[in-house]
N, C-alpha and C. Protein backbone atom coordinates (compact mmCIF):
# COMPACT_ATOMS: atom_id res chain seq x y z
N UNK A 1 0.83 -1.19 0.00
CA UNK A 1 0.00 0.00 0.00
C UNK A 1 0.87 1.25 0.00
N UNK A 2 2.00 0.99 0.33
CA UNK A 2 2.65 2.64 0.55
C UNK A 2 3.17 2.76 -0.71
N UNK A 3 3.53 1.51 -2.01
CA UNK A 3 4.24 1.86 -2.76
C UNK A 3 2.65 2.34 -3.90
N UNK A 4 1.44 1.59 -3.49
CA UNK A 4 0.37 2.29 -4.09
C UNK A 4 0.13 3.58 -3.89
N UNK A 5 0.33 4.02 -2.97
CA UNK A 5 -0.07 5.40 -2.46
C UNK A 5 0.81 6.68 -2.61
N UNK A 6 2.18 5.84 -2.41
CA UNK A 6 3.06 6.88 -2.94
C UNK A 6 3.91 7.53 -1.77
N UNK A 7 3.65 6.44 -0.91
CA UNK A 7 4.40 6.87 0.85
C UNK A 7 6.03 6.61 0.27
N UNK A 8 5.80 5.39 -0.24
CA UNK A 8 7.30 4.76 -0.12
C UNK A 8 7.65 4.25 -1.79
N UNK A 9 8.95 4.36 -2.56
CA UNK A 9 9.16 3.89 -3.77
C UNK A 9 8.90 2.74 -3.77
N UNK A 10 9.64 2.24 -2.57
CA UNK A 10 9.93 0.33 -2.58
C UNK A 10 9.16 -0.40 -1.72
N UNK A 11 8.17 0.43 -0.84
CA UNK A 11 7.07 -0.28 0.12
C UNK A 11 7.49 -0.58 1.44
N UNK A 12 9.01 0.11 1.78
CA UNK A 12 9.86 -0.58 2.63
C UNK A 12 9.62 1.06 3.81
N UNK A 13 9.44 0.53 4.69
CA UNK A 13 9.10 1.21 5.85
C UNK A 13 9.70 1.09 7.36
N UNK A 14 10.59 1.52 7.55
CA UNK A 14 11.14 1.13 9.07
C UNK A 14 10.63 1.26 10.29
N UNK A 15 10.38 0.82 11.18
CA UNK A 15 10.00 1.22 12.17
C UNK A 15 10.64 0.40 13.48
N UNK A 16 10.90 1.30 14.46
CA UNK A 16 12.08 1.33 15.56
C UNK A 16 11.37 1.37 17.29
N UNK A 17 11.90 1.42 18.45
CA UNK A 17 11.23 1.22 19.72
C UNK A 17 11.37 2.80 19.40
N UNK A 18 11.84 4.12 18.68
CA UNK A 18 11.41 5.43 19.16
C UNK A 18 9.84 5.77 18.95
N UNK A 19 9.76 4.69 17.75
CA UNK A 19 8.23 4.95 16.98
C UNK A 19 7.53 4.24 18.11
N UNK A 20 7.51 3.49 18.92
CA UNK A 20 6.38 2.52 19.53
C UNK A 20 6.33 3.83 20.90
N UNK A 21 7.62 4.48 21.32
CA UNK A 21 7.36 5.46 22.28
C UNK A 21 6.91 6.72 21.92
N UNK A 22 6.95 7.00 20.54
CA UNK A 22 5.87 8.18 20.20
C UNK A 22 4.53 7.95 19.99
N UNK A 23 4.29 6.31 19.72
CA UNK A 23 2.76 6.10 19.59
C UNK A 23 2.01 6.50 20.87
N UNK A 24 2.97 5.57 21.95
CA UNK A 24 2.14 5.23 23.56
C UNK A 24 2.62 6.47 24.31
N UNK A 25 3.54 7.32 23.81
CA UNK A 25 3.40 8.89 24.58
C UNK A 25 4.30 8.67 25.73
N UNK A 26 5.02 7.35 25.96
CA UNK A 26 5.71 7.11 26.95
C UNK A 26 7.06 5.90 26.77
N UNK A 27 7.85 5.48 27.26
CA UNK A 27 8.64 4.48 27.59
C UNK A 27 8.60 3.67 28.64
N UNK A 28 7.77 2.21 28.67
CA UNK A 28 8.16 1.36 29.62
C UNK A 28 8.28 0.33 29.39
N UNK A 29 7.97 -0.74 30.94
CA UNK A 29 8.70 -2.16 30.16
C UNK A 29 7.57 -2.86 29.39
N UNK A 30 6.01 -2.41 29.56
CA UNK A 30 5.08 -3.14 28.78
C UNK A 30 5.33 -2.13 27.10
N UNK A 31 5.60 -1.50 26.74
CA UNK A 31 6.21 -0.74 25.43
C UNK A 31 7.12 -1.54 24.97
N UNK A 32 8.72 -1.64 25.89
CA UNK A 32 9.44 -2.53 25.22
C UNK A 32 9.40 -3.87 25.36
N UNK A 33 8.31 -4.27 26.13
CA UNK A 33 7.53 -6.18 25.91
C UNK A 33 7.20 -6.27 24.49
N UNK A 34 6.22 -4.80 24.52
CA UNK A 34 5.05 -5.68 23.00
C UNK A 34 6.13 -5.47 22.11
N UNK A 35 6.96 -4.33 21.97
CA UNK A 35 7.67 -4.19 20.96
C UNK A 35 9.06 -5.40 21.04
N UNK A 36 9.42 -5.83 21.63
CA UNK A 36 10.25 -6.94 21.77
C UNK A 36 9.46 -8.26 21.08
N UNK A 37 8.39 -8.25 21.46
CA UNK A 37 7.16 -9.74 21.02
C UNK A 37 6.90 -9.21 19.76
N UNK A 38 6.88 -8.67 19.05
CA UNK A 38 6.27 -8.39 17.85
C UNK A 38 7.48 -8.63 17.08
N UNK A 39 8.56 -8.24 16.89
CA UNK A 39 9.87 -7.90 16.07
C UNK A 39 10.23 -9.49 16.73
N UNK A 40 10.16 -10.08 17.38
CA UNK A 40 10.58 -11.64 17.49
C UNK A 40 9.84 -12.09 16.62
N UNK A 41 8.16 -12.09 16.90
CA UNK A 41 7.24 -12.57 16.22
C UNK A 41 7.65 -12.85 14.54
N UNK A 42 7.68 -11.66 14.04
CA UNK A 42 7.76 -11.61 12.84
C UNK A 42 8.94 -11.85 12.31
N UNK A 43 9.88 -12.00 13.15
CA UNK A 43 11.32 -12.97 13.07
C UNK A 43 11.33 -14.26 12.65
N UNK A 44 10.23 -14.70 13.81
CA UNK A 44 10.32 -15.95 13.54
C UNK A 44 9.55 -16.46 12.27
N UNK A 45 8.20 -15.68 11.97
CA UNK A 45 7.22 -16.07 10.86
C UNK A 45 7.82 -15.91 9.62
N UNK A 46 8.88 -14.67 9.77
CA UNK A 46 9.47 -14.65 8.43
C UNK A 46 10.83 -14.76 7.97
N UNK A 47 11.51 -15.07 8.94
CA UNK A 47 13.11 -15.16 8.64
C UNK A 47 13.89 -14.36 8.22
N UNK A 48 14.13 -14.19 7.15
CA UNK A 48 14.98 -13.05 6.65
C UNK A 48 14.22 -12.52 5.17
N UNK A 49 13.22 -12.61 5.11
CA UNK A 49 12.35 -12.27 3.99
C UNK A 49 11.31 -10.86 5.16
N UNK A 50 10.91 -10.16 4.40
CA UNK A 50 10.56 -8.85 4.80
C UNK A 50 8.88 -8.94 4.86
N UNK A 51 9.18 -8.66 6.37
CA UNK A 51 7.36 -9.02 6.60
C UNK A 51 6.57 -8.07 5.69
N UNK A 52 5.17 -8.41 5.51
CA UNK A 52 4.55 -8.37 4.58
C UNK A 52 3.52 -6.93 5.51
N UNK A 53 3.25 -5.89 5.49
CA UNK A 53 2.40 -4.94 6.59
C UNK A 53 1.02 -5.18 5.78
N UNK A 54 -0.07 -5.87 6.74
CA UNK A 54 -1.31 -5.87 6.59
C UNK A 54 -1.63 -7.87 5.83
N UNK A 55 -1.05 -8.20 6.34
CA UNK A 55 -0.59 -9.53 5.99
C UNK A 55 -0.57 -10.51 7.50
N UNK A 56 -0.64 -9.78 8.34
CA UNK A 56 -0.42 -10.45 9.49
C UNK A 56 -1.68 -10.05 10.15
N UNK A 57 -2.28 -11.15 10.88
CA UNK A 57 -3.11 -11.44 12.27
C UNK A 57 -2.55 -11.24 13.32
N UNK A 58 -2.95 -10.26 14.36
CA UNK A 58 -3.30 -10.06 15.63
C UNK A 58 -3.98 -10.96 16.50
N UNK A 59 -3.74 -11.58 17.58
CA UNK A 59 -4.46 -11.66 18.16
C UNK A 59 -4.14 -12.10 19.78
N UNK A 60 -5.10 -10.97 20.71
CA UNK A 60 -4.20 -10.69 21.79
C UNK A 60 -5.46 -11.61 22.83
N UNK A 61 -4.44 -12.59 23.81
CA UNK A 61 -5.21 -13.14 24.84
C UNK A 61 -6.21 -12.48 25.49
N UNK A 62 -5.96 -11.29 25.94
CA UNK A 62 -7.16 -10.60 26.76
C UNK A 62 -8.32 -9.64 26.18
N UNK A 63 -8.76 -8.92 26.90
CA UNK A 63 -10.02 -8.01 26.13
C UNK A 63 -9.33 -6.83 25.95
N UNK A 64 -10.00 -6.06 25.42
CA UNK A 64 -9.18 -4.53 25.05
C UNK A 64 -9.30 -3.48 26.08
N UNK A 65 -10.28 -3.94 27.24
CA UNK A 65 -10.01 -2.83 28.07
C UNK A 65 -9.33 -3.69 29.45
N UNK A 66 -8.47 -4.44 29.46
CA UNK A 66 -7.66 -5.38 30.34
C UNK A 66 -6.67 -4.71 30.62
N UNK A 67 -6.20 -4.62 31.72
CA UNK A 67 -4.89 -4.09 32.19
C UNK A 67 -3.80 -3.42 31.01
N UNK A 68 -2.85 -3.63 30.22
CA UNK A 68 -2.11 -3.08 29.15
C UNK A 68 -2.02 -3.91 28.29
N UNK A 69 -3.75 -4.55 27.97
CA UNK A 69 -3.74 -4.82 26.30
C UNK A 69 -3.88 -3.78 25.58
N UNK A 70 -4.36 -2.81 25.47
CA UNK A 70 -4.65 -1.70 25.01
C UNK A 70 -3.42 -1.52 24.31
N UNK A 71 -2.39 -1.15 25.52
CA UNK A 71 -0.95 -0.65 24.75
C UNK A 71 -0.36 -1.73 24.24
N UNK A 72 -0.23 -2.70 24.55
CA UNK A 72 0.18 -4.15 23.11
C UNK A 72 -0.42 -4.14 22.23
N UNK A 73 -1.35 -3.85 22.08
CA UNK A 73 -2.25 -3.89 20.94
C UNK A 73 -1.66 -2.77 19.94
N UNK A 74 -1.73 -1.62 20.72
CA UNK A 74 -1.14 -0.50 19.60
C UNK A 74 -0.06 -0.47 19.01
N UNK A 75 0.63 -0.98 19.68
CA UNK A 75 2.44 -1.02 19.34
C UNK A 75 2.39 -2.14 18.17
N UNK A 76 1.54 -3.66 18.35
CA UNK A 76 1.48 -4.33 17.53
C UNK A 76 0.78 -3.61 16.33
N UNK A 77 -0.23 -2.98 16.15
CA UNK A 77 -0.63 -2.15 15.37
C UNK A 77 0.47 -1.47 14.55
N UNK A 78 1.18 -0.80 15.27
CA UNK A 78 1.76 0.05 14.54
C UNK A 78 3.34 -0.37 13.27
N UNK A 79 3.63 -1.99 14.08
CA UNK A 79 4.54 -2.61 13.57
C UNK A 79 3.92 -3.55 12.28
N UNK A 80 2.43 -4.10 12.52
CA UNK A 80 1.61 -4.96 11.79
C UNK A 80 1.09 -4.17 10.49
N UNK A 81 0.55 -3.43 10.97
CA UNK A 81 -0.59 -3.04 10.36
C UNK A 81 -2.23 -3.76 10.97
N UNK A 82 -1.94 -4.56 10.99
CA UNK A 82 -3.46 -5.00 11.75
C UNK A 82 -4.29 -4.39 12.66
N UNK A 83 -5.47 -4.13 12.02
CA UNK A 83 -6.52 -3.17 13.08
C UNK A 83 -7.55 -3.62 13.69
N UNK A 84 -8.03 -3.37 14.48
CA UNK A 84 -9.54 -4.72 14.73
C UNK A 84 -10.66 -3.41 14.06
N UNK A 85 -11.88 -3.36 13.95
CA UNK A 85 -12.81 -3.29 13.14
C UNK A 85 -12.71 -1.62 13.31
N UNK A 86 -12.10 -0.76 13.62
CA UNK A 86 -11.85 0.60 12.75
C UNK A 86 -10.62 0.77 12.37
N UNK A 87 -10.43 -0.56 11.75
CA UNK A 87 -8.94 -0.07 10.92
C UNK A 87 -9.47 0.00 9.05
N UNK A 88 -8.69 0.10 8.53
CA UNK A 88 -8.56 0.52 6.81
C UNK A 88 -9.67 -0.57 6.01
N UNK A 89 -10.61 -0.30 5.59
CA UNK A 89 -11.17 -1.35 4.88
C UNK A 89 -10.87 -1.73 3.51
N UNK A 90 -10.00 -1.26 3.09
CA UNK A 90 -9.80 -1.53 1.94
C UNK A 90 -9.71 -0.24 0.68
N UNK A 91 -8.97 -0.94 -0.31
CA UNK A 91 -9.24 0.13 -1.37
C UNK A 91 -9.82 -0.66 -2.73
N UNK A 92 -10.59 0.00 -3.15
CA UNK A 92 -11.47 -0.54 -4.69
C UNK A 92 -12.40 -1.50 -4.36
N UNK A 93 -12.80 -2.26 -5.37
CA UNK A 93 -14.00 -3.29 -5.31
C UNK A 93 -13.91 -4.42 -4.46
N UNK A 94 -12.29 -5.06 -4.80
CA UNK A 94 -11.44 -5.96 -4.05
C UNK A 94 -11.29 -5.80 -3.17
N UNK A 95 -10.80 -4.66 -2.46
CA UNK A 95 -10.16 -4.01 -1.01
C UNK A 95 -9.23 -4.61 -0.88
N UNK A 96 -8.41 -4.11 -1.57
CA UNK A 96 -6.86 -4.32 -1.29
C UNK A 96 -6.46 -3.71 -0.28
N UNK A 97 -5.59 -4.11 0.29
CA UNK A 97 -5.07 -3.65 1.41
C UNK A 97 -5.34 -3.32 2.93
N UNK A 98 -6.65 -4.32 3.08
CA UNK A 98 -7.55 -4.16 3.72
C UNK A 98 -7.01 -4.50 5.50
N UNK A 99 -6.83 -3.65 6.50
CA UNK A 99 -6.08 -4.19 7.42
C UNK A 99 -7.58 -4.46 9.45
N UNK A 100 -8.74 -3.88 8.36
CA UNK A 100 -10.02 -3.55 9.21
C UNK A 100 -9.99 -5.44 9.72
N UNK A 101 -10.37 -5.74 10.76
CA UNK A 101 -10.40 -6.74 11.65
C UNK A 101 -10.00 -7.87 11.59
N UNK A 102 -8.29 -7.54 11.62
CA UNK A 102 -6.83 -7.98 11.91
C UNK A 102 -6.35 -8.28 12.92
N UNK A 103 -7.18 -7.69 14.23
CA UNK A 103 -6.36 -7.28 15.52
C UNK A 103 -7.54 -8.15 16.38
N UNK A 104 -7.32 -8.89 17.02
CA UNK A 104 -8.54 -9.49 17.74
C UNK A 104 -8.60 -9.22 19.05
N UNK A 105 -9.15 -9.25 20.29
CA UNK A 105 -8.86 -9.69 21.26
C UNK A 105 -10.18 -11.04 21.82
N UNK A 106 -9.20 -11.15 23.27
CA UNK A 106 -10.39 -12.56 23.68
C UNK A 106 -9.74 -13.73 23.31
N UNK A 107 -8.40 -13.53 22.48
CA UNK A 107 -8.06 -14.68 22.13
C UNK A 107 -7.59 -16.10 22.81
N UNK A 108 -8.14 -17.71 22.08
CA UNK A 108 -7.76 -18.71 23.19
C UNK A 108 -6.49 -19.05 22.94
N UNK A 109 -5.61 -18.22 23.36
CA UNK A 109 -4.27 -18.85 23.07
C UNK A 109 -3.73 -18.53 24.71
N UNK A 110 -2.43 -19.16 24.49
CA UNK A 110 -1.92 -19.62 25.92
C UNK A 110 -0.37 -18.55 25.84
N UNK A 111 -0.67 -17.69 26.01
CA UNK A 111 0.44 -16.08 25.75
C UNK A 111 -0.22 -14.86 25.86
N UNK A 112 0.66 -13.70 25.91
CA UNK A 112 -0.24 -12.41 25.82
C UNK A 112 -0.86 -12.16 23.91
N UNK A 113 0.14 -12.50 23.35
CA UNK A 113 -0.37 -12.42 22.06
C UNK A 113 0.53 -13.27 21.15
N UNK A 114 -0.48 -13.75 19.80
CA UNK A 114 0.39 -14.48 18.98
C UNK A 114 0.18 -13.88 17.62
N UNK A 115 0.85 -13.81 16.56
CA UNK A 115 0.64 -13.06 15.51
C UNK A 115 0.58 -14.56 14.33
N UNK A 116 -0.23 -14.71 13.15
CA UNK A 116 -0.32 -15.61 11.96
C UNK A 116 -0.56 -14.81 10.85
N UNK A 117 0.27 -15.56 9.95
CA UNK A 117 0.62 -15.05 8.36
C UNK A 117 -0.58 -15.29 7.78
N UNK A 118 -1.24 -14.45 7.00
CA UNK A 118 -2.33 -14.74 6.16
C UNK A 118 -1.88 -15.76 4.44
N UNK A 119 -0.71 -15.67 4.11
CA UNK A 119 -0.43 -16.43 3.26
C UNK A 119 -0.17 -17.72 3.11
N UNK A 120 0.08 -18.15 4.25
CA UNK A 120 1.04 -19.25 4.93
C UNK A 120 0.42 -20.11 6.06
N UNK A 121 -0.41 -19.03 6.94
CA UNK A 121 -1.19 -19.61 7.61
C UNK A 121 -0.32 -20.01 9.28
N UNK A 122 1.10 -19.93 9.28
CA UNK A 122 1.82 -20.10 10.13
C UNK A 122 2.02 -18.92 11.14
N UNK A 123 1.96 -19.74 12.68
CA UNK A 123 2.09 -18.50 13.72
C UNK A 123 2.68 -18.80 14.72
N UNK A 124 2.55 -17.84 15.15
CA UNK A 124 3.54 -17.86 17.03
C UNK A 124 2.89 -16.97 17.64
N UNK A 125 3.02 -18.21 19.19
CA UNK A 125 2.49 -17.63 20.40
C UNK A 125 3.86 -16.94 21.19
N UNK A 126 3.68 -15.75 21.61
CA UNK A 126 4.67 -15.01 22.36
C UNK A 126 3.73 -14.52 23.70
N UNK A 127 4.72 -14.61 24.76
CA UNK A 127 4.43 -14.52 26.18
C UNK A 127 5.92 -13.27 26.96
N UNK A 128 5.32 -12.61 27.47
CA UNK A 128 6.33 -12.09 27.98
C UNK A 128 6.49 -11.90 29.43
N UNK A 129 7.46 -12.33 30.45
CA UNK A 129 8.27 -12.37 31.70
C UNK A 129 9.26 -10.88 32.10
N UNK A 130 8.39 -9.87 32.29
CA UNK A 130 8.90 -8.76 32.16
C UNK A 130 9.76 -9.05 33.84
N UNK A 131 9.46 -9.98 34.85
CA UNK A 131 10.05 -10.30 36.24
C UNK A 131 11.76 -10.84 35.87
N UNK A 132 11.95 -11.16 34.52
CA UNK A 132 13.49 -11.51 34.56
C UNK A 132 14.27 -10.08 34.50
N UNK A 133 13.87 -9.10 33.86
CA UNK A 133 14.38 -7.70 34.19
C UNK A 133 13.96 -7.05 35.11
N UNK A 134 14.41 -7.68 36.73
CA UNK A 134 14.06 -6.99 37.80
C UNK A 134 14.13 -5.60 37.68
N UNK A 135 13.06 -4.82 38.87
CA UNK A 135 13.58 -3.35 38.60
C UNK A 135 14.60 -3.19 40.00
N UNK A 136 15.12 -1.78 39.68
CA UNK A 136 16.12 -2.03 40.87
C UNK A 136 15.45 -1.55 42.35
N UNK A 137 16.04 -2.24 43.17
CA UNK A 137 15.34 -2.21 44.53
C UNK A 137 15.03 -0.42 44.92
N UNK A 138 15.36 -0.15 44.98
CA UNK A 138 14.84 1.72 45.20
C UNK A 138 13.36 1.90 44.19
N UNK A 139 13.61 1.17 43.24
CA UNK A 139 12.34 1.72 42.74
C UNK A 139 10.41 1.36 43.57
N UNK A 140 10.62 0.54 44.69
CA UNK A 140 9.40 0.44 45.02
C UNK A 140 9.20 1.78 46.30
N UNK A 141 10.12 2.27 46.75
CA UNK A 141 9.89 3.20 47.37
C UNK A 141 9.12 4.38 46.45
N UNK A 142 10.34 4.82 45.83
CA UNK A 142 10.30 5.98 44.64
C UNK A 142 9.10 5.88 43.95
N UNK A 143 8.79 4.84 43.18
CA UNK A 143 7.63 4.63 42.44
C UNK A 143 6.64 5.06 43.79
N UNK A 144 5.82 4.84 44.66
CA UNK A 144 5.19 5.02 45.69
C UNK A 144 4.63 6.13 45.86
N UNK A 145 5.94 6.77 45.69
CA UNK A 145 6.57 8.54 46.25
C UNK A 145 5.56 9.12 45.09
N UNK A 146 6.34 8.90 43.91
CA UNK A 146 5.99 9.48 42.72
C UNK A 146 4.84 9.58 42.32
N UNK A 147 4.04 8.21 42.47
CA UNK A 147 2.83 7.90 42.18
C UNK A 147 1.54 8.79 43.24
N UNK A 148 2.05 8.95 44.05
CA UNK A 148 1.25 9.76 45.07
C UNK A 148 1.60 11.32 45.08
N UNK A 149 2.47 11.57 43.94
CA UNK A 149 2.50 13.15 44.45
C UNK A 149 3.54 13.48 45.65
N UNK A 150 4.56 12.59 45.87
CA UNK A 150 4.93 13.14 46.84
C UNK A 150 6.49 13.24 46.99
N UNK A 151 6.98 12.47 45.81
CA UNK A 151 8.30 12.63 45.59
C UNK A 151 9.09 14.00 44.89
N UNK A 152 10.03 14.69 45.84
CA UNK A 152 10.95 15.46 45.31
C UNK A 152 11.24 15.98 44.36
N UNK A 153 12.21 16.68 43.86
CA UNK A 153 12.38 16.98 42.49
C UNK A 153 13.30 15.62 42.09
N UNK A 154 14.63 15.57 43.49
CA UNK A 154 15.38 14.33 42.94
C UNK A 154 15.01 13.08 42.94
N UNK A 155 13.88 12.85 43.96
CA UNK A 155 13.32 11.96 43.61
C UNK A 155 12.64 11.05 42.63
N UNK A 156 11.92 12.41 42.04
CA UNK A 156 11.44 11.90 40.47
C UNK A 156 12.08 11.77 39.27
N UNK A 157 13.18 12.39 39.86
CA UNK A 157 14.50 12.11 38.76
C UNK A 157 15.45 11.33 38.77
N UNK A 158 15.46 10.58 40.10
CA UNK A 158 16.25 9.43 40.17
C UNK A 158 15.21 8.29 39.65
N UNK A 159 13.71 8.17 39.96
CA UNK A 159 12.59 7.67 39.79
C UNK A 159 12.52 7.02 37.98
N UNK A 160 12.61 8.27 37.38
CA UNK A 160 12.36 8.48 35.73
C UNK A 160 13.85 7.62 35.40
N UNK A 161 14.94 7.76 35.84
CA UNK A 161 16.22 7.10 35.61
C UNK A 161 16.10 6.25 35.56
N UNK A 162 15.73 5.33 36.58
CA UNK A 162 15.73 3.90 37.13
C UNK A 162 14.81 3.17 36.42
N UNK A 163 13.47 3.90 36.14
CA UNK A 163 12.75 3.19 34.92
C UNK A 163 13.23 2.83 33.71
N UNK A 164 14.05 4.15 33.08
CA UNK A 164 14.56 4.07 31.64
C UNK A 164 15.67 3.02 31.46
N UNK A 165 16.29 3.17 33.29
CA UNK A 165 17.19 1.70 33.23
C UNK A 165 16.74 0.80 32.62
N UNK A 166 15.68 -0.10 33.23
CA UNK A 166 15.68 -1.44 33.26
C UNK A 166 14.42 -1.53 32.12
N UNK A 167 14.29 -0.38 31.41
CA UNK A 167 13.45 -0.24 29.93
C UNK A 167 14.64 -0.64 29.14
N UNK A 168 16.09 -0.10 28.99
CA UNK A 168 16.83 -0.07 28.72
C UNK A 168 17.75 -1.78 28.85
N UNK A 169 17.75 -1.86 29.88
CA UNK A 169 18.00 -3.31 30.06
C UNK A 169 17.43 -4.09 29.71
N UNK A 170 15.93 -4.13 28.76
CA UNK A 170 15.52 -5.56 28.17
C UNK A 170 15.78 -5.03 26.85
N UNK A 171 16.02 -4.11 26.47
CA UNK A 171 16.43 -3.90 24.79
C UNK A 171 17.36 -4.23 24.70
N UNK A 172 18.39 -3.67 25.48
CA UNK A 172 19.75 -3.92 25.24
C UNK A 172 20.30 -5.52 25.46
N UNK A 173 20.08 -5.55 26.75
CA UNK A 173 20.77 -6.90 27.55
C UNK A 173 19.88 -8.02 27.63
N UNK A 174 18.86 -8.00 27.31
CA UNK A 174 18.18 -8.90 27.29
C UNK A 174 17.09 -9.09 25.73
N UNK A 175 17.40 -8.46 24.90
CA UNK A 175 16.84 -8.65 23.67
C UNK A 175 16.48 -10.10 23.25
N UNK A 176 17.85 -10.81 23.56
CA UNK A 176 17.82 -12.12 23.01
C UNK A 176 17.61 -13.26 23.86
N UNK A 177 16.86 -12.57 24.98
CA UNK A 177 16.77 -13.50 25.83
C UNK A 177 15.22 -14.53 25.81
N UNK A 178 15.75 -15.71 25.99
CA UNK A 178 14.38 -16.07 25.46
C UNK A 178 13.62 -16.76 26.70
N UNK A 179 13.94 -16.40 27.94
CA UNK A 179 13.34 -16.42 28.96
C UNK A 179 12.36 -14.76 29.59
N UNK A 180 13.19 -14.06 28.71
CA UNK A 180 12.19 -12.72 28.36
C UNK A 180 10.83 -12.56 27.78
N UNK A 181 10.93 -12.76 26.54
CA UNK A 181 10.09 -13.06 25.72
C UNK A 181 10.17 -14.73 24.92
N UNK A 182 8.93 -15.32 25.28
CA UNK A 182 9.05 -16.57 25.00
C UNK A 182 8.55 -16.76 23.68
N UNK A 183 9.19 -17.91 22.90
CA UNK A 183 8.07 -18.10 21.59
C UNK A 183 7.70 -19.67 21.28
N UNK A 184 6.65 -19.86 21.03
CA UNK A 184 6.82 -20.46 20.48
C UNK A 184 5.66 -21.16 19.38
N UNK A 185 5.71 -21.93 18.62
CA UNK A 185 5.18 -22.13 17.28
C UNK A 185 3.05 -22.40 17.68
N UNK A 186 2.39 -21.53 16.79
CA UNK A 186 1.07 -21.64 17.00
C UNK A 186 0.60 -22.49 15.52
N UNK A 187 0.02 -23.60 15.94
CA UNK A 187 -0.37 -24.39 14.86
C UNK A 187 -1.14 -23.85 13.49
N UNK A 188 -0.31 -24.24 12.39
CA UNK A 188 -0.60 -23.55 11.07
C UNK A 188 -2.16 -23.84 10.46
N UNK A 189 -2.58 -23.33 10.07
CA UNK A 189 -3.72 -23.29 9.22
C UNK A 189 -3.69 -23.44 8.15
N UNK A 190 -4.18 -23.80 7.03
CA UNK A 190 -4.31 -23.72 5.60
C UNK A 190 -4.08 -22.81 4.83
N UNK A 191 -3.09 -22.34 4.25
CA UNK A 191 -3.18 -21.04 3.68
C UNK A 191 -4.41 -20.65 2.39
């Protein structure tokens, strides 16, 4: 669609953890979960061939107003293309490019979310263990502080640090960890 439209020459579109923190307006570790689970995801579905945007299924274990499905959902959105029923319906008679109810929730799978190829029919369930990137011990005070209005100036600035740490520590140091983000294979369908 972008090389239809005229976004992109070659259809090729990058997108990075700055883009998933300008979507969600913030940086944390459920930001760099979904965005860690998604860029595995589509690792694994596609190898070294270039995922396909609007080609892929969504579909997230919980409901959409559940604790931070909301924000998995978007981030997967924004890497997928997949929308659940106010996304893009299409263009022309055919509806090409159609990415409108892509994104599911409620799903019975055994993970926070698993993504499947519409061509191929092949998927993966991904789960994420955000407890292997402990946060550091000061932060349950601080967080407390902060959260109530009642922390300092340095407080909230040692506070905001210590988060970006261990946001920082599953991108970096734990990217490849696969006790982080788990995967593994969701039974194929018929293409």
């Amino acid at each position: 669609m972008a090389v239809f439209l005229g976004a992109s020459t070659n259809g090729v579109i990058t997108y990075n953890y700055a883009d998933a923190v300008k979507l969600a307006g913030h940086s944390c570790p459920t930001v760099a979960g979904a965005y860690l689970m998604v860029i595995k995801g589509l690792a694994y579905l596609y190898g070294d061939e270039l995922p396909e945007r609007g080609g892929i299924e969504v579909h997230m274990r919980d409901g959409r107003e559940a604790g931070t499905t909301g924000v998995i959902a978007a981030v997967a959105t924004l890497l997928t293309g997949a929308a659940s029923e106010t996304g893009f319906a299409g263009i022309g008679e055919n509806q090409r490019f159609v990415r409108r109810n892509l994104l599911q929730f409620d799903a019975d799978i055994d993970g926070l979310l698993a993504l499947r190829r519409h061509d191929t029919g092949r998927g993966v369930i991904l789960d994420l263990n955000v407890a292997r990137v402990p946060a550091n011990p000061e932060m349950r005070t601080l967080f407390l502080k902060a959260v109530a209005g009642q922390a300092n100036e340095s407080e909230q600035q040692r506070f905001a640090m210590l988060w970006q740490e261990r946001v920082a520590r599953m991108l970096l140091d734990h990217a490849e960890d696969s006790e982080l983000v788990r995967i593994r294979a969701w039974e194929a369908i018929p293409a």
